[in-house]
N, C-alpha and C. Protein backbone atom coordinates (compact mmCIF):
# COMPACT_ATOMS: atom_id res chain seq x y z
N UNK A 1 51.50 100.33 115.07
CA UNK A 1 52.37 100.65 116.18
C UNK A 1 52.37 99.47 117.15
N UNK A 2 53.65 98.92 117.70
CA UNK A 2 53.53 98.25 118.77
C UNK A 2 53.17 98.70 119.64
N UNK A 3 52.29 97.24 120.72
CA UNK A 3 51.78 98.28 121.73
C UNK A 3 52.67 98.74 122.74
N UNK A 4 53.98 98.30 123.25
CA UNK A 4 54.57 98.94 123.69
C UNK A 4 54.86 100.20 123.46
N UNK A 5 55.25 100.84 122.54
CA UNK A 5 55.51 101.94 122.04
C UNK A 5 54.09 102.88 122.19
N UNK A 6 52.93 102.70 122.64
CA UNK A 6 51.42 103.20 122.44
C UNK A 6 51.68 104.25 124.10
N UNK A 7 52.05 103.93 125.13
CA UNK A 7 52.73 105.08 126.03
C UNK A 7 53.95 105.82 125.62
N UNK A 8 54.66 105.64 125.13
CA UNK A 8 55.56 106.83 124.74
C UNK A 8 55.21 107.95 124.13
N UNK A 9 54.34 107.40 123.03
CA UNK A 9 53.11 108.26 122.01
C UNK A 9 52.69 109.26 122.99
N UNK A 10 52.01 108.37 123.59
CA UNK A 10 51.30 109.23 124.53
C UNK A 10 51.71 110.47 125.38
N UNK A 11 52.59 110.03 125.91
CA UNK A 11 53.57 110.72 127.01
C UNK A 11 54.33 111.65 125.69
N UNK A 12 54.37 111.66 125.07
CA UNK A 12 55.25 112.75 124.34
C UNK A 12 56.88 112.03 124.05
N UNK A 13 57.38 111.25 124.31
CA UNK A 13 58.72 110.89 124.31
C UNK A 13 58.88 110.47 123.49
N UNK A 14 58.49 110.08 122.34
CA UNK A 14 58.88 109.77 121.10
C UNK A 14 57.75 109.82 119.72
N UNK A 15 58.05 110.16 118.67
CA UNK A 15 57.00 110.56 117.57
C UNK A 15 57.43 109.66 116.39
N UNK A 16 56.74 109.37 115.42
CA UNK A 16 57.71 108.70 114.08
C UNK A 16 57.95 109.14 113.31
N UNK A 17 58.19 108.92 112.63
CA UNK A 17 58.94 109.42 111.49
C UNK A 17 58.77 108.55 110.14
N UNK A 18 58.44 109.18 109.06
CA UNK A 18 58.16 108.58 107.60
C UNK A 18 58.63 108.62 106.73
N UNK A 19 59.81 107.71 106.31
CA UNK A 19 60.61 108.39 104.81
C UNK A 19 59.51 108.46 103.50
N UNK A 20 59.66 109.10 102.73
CA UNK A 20 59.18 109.26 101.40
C UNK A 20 59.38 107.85 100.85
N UNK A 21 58.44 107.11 100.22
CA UNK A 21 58.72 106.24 99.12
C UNK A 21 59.03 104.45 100.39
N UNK A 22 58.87 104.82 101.79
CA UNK A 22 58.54 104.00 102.71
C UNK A 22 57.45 104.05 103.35
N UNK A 23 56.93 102.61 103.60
CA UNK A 23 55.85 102.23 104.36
C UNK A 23 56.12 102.38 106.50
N UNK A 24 57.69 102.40 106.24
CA UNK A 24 58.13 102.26 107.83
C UNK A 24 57.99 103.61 108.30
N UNK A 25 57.92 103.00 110.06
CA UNK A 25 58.27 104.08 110.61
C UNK A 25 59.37 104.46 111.24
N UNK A 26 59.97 105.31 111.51
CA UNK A 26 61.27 105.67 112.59
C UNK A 26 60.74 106.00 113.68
N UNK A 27 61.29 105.22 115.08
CA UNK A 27 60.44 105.78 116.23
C UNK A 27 61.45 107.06 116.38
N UNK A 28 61.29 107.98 116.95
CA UNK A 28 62.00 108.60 117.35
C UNK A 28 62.12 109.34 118.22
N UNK A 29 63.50 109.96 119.19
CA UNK A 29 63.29 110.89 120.57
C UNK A 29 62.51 112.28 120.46
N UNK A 30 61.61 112.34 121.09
CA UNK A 30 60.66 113.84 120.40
C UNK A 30 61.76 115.05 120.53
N UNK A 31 63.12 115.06 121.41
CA UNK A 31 63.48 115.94 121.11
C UNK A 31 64.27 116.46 120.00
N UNK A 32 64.33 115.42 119.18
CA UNK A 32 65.13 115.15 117.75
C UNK A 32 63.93 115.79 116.52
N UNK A 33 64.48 116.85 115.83
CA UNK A 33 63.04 117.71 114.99
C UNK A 33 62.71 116.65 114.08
N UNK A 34 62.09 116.69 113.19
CA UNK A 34 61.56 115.75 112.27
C UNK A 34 62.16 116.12 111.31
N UNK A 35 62.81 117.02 110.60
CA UNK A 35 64.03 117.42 109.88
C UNK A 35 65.66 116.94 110.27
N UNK A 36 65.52 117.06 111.00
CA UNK A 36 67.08 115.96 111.17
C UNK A 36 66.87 114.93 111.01
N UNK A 37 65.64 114.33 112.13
CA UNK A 37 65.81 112.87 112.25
C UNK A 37 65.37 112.20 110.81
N UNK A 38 65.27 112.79 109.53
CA UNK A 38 64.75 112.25 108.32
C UNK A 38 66.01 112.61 107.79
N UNK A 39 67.06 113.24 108.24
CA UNK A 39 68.34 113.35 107.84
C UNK A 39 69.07 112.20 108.35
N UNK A 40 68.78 112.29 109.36
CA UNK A 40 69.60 110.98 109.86
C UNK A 40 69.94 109.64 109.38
N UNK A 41 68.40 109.28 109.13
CA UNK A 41 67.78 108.21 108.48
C UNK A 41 67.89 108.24 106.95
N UNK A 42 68.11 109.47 106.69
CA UNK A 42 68.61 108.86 104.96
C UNK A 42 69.97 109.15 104.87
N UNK A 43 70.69 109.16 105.66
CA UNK A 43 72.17 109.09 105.73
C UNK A 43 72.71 107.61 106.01
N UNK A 44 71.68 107.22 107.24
CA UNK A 44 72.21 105.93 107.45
C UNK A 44 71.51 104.96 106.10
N UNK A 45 70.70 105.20 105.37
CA UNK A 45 70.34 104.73 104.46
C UNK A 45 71.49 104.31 103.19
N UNK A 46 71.78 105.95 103.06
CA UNK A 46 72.61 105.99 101.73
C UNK A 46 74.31 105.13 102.40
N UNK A 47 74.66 105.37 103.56
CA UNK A 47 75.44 104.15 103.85
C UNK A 47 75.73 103.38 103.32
N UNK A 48 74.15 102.74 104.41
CA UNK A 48 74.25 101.07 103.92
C UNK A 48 74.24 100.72 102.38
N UNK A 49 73.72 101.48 101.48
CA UNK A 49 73.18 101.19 100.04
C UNK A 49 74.77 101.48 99.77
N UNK A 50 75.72 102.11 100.07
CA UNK A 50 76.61 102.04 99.75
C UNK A 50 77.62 100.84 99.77
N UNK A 51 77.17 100.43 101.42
CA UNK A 51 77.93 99.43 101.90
C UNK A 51 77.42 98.09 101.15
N UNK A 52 76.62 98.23 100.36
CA UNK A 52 75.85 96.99 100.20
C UNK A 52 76.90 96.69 98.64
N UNK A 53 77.27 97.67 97.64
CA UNK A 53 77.77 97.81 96.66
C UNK A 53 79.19 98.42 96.62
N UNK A 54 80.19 98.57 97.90
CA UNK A 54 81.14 99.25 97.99
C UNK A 54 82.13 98.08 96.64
N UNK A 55 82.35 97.30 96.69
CA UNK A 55 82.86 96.55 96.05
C UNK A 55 82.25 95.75 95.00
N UNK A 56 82.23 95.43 93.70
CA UNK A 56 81.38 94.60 92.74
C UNK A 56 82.15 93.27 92.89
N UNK A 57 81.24 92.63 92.48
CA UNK A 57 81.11 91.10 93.11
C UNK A 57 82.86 90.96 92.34
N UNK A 58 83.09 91.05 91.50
CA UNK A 58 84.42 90.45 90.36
C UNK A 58 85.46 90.64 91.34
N UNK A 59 85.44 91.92 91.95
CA UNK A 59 86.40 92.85 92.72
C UNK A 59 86.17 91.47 94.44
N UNK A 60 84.94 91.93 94.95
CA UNK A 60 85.08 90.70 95.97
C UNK A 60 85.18 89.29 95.56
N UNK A 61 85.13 88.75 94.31
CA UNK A 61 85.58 87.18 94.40
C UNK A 61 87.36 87.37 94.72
N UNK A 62 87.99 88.43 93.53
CA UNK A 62 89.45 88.18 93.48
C UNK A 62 89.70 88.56 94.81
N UNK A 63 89.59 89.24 95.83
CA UNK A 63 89.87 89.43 97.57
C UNK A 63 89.49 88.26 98.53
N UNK A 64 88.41 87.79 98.62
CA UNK A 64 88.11 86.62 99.15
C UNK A 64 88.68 86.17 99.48
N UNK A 65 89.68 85.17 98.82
CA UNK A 65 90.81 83.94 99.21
C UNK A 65 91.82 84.97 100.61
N UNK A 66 92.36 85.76 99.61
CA UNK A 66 93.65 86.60 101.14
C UNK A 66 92.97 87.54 101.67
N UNK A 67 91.99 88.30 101.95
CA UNK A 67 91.29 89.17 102.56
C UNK A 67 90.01 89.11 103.09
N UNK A 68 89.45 87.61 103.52
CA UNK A 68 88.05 87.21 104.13
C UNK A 68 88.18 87.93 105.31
N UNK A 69 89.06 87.81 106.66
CA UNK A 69 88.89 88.93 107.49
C UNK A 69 88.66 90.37 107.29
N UNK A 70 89.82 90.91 107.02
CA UNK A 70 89.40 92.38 106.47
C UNK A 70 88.39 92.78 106.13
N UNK A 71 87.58 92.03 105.08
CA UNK A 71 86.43 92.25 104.31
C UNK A 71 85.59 92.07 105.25
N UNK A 72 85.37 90.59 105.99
CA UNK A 72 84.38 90.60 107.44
C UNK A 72 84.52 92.12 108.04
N UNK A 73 85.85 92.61 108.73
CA UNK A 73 85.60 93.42 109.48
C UNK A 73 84.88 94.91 109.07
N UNK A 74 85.38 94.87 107.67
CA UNK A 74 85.11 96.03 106.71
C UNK A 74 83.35 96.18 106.92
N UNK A 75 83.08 95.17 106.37
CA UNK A 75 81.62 95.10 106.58
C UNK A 75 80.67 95.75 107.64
N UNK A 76 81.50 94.74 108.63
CA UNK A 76 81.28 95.53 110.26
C UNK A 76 80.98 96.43 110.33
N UNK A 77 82.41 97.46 109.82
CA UNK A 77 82.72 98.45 110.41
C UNK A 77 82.40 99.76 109.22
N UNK A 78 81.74 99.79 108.30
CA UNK A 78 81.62 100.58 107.22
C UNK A 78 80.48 101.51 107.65
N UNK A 79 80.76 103.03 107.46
CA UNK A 79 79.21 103.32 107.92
C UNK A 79 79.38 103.33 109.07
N UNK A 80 79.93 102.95 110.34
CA UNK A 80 79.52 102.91 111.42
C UNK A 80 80.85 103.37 112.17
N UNK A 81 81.84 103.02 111.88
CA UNK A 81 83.45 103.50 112.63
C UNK A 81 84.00 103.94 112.15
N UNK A 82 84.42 105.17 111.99
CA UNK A 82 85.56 105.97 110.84
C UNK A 82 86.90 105.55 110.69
N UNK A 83 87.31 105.62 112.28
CA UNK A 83 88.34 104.95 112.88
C UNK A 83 89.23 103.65 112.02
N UNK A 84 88.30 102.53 112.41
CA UNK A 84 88.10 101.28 111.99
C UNK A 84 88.13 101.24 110.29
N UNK A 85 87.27 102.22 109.88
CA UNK A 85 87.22 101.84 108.61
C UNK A 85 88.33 102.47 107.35
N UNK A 86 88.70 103.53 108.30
CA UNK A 86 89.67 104.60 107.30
C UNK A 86 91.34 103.08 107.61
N UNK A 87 91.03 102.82 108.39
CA UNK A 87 92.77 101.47 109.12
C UNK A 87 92.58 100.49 108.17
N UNK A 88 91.24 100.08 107.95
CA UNK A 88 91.10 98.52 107.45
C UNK A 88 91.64 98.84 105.97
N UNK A 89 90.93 100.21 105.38
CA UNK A 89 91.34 100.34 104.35
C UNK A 89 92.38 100.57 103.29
N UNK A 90 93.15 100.83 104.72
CA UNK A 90 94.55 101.35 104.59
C UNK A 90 95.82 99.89 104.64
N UNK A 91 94.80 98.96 105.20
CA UNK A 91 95.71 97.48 105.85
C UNK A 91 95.68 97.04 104.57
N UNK A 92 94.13 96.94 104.22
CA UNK A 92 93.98 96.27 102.67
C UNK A 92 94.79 96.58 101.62
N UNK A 93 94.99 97.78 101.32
CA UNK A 93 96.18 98.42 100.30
C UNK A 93 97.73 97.99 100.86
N UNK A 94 97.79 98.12 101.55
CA UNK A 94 99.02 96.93 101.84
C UNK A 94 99.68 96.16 101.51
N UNK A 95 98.41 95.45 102.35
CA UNK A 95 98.44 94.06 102.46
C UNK A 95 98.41 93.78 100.44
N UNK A 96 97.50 94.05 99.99
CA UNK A 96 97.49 94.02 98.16
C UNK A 96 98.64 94.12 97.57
N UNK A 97 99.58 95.28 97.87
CA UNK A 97 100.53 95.54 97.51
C UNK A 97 101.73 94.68 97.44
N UNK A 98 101.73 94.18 99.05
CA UNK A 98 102.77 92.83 99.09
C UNK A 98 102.55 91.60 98.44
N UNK A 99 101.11 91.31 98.64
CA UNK A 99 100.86 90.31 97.78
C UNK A 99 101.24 90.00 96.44
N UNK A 100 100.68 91.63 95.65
CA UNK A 100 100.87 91.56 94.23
C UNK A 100 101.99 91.09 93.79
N UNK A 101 103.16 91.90 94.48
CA UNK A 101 104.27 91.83 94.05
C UNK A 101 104.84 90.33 94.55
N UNK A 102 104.79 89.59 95.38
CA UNK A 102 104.76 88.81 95.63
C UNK A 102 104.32 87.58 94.83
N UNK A 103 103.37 87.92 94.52
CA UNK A 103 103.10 86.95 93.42
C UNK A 103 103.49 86.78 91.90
N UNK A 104 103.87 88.17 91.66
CA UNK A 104 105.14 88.96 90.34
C UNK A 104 106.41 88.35 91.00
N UNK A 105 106.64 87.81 92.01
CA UNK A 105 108.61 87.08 91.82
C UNK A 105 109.17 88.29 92.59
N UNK A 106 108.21 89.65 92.74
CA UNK A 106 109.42 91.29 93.08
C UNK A 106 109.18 91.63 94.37
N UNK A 107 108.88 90.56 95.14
CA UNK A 107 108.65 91.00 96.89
C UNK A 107 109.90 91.91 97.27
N UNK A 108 111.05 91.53 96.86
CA UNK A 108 112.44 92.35 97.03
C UNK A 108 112.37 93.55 96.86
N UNK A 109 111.42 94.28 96.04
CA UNK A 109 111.34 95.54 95.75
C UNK A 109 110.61 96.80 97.08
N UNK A 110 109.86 95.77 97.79
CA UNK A 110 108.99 96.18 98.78
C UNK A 110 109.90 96.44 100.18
N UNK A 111 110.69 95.57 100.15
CA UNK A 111 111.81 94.76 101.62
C UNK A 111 112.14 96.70 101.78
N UNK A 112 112.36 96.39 103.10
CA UNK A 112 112.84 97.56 103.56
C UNK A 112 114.58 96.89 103.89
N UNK A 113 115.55 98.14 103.07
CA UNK A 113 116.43 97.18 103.26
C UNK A 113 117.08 97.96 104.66
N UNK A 114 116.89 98.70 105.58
CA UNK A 114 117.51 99.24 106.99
C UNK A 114 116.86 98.22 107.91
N UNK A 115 115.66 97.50 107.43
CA UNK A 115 114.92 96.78 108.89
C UNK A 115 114.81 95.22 108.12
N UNK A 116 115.66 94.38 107.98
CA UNK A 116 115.99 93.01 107.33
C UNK A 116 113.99 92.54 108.19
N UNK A 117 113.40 91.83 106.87
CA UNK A 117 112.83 91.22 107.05
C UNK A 117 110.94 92.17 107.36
N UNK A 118 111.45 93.35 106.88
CA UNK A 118 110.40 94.17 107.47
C UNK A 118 109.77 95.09 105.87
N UNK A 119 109.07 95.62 105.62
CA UNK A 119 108.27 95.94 104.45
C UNK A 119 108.47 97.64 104.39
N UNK A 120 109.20 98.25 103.09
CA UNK A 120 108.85 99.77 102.85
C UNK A 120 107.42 100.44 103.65
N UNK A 121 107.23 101.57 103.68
CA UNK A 121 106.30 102.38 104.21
C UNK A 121 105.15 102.20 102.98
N UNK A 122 104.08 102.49 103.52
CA UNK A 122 102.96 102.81 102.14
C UNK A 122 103.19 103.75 100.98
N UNK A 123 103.67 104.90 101.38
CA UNK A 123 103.77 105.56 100.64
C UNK A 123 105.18 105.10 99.58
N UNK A 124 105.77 104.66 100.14
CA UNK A 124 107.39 104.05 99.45
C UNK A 124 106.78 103.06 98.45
N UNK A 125 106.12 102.23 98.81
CA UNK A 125 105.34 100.86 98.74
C UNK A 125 104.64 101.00 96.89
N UNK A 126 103.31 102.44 97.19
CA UNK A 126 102.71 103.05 95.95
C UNK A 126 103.57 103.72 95.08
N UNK A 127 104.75 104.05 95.16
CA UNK A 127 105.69 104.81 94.27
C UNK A 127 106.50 103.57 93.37
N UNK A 128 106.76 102.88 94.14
CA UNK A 128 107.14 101.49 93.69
C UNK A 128 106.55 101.01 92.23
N UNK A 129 104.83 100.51 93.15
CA UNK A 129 103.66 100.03 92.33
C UNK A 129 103.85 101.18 90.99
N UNK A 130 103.89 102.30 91.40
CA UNK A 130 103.37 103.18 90.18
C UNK A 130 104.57 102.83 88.82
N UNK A 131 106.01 103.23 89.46
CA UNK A 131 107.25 102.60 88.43
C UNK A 131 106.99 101.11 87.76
N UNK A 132 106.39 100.06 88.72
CA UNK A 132 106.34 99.17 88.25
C UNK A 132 106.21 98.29 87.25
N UNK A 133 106.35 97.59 86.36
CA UNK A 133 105.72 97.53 84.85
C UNK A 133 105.11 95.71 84.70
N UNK A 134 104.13 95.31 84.25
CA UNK A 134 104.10 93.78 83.91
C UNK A 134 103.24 94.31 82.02
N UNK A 135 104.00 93.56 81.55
CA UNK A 135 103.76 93.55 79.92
C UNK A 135 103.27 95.28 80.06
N UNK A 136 104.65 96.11 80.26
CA UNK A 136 104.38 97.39 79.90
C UNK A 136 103.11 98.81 80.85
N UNK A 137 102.62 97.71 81.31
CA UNK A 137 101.65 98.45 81.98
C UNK A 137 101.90 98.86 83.64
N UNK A 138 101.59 100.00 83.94
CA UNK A 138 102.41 100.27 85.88
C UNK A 138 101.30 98.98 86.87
N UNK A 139 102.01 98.76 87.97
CA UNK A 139 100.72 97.47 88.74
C UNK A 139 100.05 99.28 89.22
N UNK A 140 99.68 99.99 89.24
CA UNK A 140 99.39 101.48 89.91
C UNK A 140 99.35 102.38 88.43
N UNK A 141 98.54 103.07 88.03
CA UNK A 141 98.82 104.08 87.13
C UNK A 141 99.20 105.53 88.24
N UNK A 142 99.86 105.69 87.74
CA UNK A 142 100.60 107.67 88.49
C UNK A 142 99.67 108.06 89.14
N UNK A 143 98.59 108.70 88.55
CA UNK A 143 97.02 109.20 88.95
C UNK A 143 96.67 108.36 89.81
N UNK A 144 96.35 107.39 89.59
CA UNK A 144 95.58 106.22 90.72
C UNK A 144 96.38 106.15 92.19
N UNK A 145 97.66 106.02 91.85
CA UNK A 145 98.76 105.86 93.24
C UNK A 145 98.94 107.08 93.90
N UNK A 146 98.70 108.57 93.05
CA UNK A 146 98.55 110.09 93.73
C UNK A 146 97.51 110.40 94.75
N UNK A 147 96.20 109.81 93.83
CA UNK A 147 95.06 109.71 94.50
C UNK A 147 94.56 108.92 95.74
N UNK A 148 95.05 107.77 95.60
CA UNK A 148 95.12 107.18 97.16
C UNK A 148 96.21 108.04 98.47
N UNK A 149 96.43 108.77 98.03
CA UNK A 149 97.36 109.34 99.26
C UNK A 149 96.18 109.90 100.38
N UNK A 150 94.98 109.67 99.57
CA UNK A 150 93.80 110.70 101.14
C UNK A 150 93.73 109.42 102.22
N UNK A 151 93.18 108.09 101.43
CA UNK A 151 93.14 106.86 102.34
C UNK A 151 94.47 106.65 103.17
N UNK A 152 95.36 106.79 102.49
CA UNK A 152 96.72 106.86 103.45
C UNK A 152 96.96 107.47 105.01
N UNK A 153 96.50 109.12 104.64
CA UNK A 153 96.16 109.98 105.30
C UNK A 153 95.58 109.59 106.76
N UNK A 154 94.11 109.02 105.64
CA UNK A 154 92.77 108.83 106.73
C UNK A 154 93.40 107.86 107.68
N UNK A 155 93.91 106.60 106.97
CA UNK A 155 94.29 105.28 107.72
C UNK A 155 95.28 105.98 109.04
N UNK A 156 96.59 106.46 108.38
CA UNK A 156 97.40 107.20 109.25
C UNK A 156 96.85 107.44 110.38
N UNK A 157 95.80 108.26 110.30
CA UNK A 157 95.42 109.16 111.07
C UNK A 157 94.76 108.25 112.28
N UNK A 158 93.92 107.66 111.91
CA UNK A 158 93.02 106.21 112.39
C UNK A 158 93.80 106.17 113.53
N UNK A 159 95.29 105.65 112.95
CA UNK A 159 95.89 104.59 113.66
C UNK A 159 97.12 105.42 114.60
N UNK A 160 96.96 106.79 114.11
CA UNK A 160 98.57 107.32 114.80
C UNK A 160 98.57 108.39 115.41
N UNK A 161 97.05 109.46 115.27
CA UNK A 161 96.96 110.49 116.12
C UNK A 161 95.50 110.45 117.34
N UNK A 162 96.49 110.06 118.10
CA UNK A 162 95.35 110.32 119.33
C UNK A 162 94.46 111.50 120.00
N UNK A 163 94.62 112.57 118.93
CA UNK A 163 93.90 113.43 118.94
C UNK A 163 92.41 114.04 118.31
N UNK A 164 92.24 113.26 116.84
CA UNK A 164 91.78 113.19 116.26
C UNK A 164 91.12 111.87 115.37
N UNK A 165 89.64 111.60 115.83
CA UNK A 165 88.99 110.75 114.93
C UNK A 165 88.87 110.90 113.75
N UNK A 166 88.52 109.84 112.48
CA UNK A 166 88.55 110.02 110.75
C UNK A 166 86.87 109.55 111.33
N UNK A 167 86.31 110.67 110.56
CA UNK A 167 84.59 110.64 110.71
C UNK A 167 84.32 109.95 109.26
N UNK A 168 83.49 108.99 109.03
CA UNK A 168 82.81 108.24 107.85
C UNK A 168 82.97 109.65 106.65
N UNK A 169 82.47 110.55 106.83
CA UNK A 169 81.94 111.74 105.59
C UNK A 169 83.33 111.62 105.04
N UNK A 170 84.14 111.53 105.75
CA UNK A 170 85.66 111.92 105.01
C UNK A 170 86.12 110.73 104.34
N UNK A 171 86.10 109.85 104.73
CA UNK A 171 86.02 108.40 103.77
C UNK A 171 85.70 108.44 102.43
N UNK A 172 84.12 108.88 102.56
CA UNK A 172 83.10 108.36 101.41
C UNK A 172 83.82 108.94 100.26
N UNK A 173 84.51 110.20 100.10
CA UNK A 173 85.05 110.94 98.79
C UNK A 173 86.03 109.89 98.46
N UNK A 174 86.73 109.08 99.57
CA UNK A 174 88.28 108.68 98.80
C UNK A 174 87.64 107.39 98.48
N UNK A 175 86.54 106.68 98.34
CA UNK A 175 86.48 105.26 98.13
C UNK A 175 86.59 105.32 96.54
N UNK A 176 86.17 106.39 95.51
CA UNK A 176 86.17 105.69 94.46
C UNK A 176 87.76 105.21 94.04
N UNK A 177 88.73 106.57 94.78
CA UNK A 177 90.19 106.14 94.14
C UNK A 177 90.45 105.27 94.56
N UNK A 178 90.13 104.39 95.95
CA UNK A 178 90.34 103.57 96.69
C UNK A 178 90.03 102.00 95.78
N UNK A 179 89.12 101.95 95.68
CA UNK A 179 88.08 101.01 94.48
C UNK A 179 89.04 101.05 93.45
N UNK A 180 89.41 101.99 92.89
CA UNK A 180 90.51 102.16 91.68
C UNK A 180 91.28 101.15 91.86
N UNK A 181 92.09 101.81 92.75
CA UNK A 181 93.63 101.45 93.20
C UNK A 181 93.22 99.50 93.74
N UNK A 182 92.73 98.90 94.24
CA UNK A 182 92.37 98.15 94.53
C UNK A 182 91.63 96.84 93.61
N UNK A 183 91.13 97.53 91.89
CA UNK A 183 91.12 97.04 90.87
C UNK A 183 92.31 97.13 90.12
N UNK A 184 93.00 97.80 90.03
CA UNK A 184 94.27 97.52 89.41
C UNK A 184 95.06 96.73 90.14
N UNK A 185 95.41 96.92 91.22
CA UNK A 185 96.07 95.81 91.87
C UNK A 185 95.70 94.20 91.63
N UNK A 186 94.14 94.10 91.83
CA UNK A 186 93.60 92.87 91.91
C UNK A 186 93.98 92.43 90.21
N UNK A 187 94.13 92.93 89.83
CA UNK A 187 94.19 92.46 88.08
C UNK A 187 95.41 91.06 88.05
N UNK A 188 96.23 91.25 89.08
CA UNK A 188 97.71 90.52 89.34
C UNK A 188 97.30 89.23 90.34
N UNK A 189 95.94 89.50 91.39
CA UNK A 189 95.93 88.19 92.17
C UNK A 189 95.92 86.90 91.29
C-alpha cells in the first residue's frame, strides 16, 4: 500500500479490492460494495481487452492510410464514450463506403443527385453497396448491409437526438456486424 493511501484505510474511506487471477489492488470508495466494485473492474477490463483486439492487425493495416484519425479517436473513445464511439463508427462506414466506390471508378452511384456535389444518406449508401457487384461478388453481402442498420441507428442517435445518450453496452452487440461490414468493404482499399 502506498503510504498515502495508509489514512484513508484507516479512516474508513476507502478499502481494496482484489480481482481473481491478479496481484493488484483496486482502491476503492468504501461506499461502493465489494460486489459491484469487482463488477466494475471487470467490465472496464473486458473493454479494454476488447479495445485492445477490436480490429485484427490485416483489418488495421488496410484503414491506416485513410482512417489514422478516426482510428486515433476510436481508440480514445472506445469503452469510455458511447456518444463518441457509436458517431465515429458510423463516420467510418461512410467514409469506407465513398472511398470504396471511389476507388471502383462508381463514386456516381453514391452522388446525391437533388444536392449536386453532396453524398446519398447511409442507409441509401448500404443498399447501393449491397446491389453492387466487382467480379460477381456484392462490395456488402444483403445480411452484412441488414445487419449494420443497429450502428446506423446508434451513430444516428449519437449525433441527432438530444435526448438520449448511446451507452457503450449497446455498441458491444453491433461490433461484430460492424467488423463484418468493414472487412468486406476493406477487401476493395
Amino acid at each position: 500500500m502506498q503510504p498515502y493511501l495508509s489514512k484513508f484505510v484507516r479512516n474508513g474511506s476507502i478499502h481494496a479490492v482484489k480481482l481473481e487471477g491478479t496481484g493488484l489492488n483496486y482502491w476503492v470508495v468504501a461506499a461502493v460494495p465489494r460486489d459491484e466494485a469487482l463488477r466494475l473492474i471487470s467490465k472496464g477490463r473486458k473493454v479494454a481487452e476488447l479495445e485492445q483486439q477490436l480490429f485484427s492487425s490485416a483489418l488495421r493495416a488496410k484503414l491506416a492510410r485513410n482512417f489514422e484519425v478516426e482510428l486515433a479517436e476510436l481508440h480514445d473513445n472506445f469503452g469510455r464514450n458511447g456518444n463518441s464511439t457509436a458517431f465515429l463508427l458510423r463516420k467510418i462506414l461512410e467514409k469506407l463506403l465513398i472511398i470504396v466506390f471511389g476507388k471502383l471508378g462508381r463514386e456516381t452511384l453514391l452522388e446525391d443527385k437533388t444536392r449536386p456535389g453532396g453524398w446519398r444518406g447511409l442507409e441509401q449508401s448500404m443498399e447501393v453497396a449491397a446491389k453492387e457487384k466487382v467480379s460477381g461478388l456484392p462490395l456488402l453481402t444483403g445480411k452484412t448491409a441488414n445487419a449494420i442498420k443497429g450502428i446506423k441507428f446508434l451513430g444516428d442517435t449519437a449525433a441527432h437526438n438530444p435526448l438520449v445518450s448511446v451507452d457503450v453496452a449497446t455498441i458491444l452487440p453491433q461490433m461484430p456486424f460492424i467488423i463484418t461490414a468493414y472487412e468486406e468493404l476493406a477487401k476493395h482499399l
